[in-house]
N, C-alpha and C. Protein backbone atom coordinates (compact mmCIF):
# COMPACT_ATOMS: atom_id res chain seq x y z
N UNK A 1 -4.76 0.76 -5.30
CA UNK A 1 -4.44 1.39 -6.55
C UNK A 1 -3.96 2.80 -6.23
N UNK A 2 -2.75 3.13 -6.82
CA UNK A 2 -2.05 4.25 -6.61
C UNK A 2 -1.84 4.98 -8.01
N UNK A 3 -1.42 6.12 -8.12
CA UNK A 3 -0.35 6.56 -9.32
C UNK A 3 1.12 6.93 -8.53
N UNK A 4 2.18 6.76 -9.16
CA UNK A 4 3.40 6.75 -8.89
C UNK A 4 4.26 8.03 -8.71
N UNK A 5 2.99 9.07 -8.34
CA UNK A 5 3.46 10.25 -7.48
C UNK A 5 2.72 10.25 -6.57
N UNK A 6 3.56 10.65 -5.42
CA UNK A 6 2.93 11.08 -3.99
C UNK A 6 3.81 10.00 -3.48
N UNK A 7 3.33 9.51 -2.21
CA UNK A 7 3.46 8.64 -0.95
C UNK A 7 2.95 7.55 -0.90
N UNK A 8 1.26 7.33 -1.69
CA UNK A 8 0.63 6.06 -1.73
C UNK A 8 1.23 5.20 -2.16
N UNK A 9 2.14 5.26 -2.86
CA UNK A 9 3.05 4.15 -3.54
C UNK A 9 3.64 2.75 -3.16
N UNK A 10 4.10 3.87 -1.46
CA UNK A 10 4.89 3.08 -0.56
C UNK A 10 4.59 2.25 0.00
N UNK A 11 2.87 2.19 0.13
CA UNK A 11 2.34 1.55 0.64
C UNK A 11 1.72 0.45 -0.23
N UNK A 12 2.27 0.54 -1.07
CA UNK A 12 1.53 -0.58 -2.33
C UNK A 12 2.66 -1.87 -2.78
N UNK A 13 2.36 -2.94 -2.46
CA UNK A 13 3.48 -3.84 -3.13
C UNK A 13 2.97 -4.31 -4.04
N UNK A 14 3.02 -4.15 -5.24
CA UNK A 14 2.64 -4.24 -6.73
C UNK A 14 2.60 -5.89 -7.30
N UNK A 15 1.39 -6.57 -7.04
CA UNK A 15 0.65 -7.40 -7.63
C UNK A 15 0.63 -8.47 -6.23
N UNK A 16 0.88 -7.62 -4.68
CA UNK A 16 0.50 -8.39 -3.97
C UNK A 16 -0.35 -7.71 -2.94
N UNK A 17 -0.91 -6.48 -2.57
CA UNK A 17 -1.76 -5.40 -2.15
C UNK A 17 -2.44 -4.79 -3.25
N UNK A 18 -2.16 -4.73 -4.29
CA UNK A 18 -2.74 -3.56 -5.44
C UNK A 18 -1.83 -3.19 -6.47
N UNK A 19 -1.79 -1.89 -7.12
CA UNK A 19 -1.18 -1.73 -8.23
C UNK A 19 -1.02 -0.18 -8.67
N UNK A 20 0.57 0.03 -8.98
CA UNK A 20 0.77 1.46 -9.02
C UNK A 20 0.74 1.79 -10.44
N UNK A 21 -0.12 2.89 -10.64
CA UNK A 21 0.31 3.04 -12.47
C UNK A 21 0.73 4.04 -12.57
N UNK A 22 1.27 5.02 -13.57
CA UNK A 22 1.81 5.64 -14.25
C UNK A 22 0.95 7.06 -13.89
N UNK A 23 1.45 8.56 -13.35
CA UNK A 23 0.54 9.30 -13.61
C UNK A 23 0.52 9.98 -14.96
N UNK A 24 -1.07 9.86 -15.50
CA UNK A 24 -1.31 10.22 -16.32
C UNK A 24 -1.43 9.13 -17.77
N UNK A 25 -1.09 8.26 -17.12
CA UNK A 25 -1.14 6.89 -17.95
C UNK A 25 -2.31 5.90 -18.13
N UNK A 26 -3.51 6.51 -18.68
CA UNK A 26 -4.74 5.92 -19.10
C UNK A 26 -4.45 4.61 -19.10
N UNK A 27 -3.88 4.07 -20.52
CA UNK A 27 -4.00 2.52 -20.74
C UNK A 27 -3.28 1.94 -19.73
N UNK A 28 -2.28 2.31 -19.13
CA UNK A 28 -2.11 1.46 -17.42
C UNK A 28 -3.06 1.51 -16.61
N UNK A 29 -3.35 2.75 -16.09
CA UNK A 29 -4.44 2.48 -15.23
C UNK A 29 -5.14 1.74 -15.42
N UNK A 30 -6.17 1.76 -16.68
CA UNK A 30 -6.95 1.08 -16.73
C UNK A 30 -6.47 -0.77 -16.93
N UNK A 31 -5.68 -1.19 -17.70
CA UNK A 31 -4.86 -2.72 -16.93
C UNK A 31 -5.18 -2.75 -15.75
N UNK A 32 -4.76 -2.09 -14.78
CA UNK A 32 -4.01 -2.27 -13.81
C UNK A 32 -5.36 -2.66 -13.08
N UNK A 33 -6.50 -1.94 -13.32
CA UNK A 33 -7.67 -2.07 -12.71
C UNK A 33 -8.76 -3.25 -12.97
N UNK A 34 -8.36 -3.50 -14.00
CA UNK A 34 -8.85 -4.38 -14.68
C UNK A 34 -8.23 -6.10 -14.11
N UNK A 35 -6.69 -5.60 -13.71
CA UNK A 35 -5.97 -7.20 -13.20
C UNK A 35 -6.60 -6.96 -11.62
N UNK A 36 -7.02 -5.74 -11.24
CA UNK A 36 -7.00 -5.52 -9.74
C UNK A 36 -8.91 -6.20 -9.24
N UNK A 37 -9.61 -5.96 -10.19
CA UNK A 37 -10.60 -6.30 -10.62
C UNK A 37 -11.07 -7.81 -9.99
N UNK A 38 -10.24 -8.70 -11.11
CA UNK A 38 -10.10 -9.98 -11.40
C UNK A 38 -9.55 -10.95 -9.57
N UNK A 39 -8.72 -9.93 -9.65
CA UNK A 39 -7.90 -10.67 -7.89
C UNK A 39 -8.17 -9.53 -6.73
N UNK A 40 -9.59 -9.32 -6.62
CA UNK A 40 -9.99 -8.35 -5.53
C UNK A 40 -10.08 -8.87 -4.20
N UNK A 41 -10.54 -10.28 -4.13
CA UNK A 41 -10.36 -10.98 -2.94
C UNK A 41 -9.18 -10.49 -2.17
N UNK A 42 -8.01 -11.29 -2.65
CA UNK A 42 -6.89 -11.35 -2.52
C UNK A 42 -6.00 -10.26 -2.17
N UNK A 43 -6.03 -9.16 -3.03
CA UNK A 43 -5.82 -7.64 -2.51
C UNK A 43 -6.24 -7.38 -1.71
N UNK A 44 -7.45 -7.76 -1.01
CA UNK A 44 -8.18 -6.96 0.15
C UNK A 44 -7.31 -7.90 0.95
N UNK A 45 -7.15 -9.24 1.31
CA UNK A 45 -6.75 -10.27 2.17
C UNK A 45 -5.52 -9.23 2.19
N UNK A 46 -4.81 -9.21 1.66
CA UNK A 46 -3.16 -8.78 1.44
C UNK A 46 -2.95 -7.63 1.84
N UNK A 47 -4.09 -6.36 1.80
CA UNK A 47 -4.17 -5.13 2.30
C UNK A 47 -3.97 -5.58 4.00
N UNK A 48 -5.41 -6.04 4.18
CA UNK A 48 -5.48 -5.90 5.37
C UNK A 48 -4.44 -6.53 6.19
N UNK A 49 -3.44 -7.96 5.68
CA UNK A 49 -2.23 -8.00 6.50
C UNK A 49 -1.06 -7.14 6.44
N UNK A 50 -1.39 -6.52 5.47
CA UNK A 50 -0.39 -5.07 5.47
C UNK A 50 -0.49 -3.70 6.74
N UNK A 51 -1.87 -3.69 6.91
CA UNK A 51 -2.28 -2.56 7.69
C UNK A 51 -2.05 -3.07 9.09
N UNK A 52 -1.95 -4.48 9.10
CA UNK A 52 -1.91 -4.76 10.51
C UNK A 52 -0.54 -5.11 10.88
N UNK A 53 0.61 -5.55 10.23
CA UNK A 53 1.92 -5.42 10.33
C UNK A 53 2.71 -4.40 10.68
N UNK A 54 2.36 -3.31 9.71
CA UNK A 54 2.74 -2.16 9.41
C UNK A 54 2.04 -0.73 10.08
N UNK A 55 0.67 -1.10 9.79
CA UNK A 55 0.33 0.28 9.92
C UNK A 55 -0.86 0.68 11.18
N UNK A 56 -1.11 -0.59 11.87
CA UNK A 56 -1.86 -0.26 12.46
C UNK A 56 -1.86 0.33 13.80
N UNK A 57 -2.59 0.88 14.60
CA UNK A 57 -2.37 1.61 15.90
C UNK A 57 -1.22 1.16 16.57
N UNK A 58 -0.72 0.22 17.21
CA UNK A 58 -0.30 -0.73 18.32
C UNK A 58 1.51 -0.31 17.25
N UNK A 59 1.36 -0.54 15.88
CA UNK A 59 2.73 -0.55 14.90
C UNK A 59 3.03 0.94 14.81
N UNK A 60 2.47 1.53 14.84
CA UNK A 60 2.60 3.22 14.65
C UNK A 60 3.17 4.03 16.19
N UNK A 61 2.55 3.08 17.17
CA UNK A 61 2.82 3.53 18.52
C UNK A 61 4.07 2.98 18.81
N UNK A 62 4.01 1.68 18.79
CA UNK A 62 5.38 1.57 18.47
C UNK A 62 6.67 1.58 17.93
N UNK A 63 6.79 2.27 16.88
CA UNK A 63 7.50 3.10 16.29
C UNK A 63 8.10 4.28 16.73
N UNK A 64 6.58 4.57 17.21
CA UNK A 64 6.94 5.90 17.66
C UNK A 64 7.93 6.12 18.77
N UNK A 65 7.80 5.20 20.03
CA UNK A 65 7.96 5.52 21.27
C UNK A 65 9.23 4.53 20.95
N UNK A 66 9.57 3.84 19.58
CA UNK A 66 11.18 3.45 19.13
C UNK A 66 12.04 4.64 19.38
N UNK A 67 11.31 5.77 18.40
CA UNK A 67 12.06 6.60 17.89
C UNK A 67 12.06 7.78 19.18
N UNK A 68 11.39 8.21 19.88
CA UNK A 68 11.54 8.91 20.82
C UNK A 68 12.58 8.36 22.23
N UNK A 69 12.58 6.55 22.47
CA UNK A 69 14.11 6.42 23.27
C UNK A 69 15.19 6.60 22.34
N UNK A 70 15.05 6.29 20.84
CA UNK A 70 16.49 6.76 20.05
C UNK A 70 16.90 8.22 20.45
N UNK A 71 16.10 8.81 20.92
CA UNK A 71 16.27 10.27 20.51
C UNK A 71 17.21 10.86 22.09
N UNK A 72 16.57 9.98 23.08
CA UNK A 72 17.29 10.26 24.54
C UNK A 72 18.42 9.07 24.44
């Protein structure tokens, strides 16, 4: 669960990791938490193949050391 300022966003694919609402948008948020609620299993399952695709040590390092031979 995000609001739709900042960065967290990016990391959210909306109704398959979690759910971005509105900042400052009470009655979304609270939906949003409420559908997030209901399919918590599933979000967590879906997080965690997110973090490990994307974001985890081994994906970050490698990225990195992408972008540092781009650079030579």
């Amino acid at each position: 669960m995000g609001s739709d300022v900042g960065s967290i966003k990016e990391a959210i694919l909306e109704e398959e990791n979690g759910y971005v609402f509105r900042a400052g948008g009470i009655e979304d948020l609270f939906q949003k938490m409420l559908r997030a609620s209901q399919g918590w299993e599933r979000l967590s399952l879906n997080s965690l193949r997110l973090y490990r695709d994307k974001f985890s040590k081994e994906k970050v390092m490698e990225s990195f050391l992408q972008a540092l031979e781009g650079i030579l």
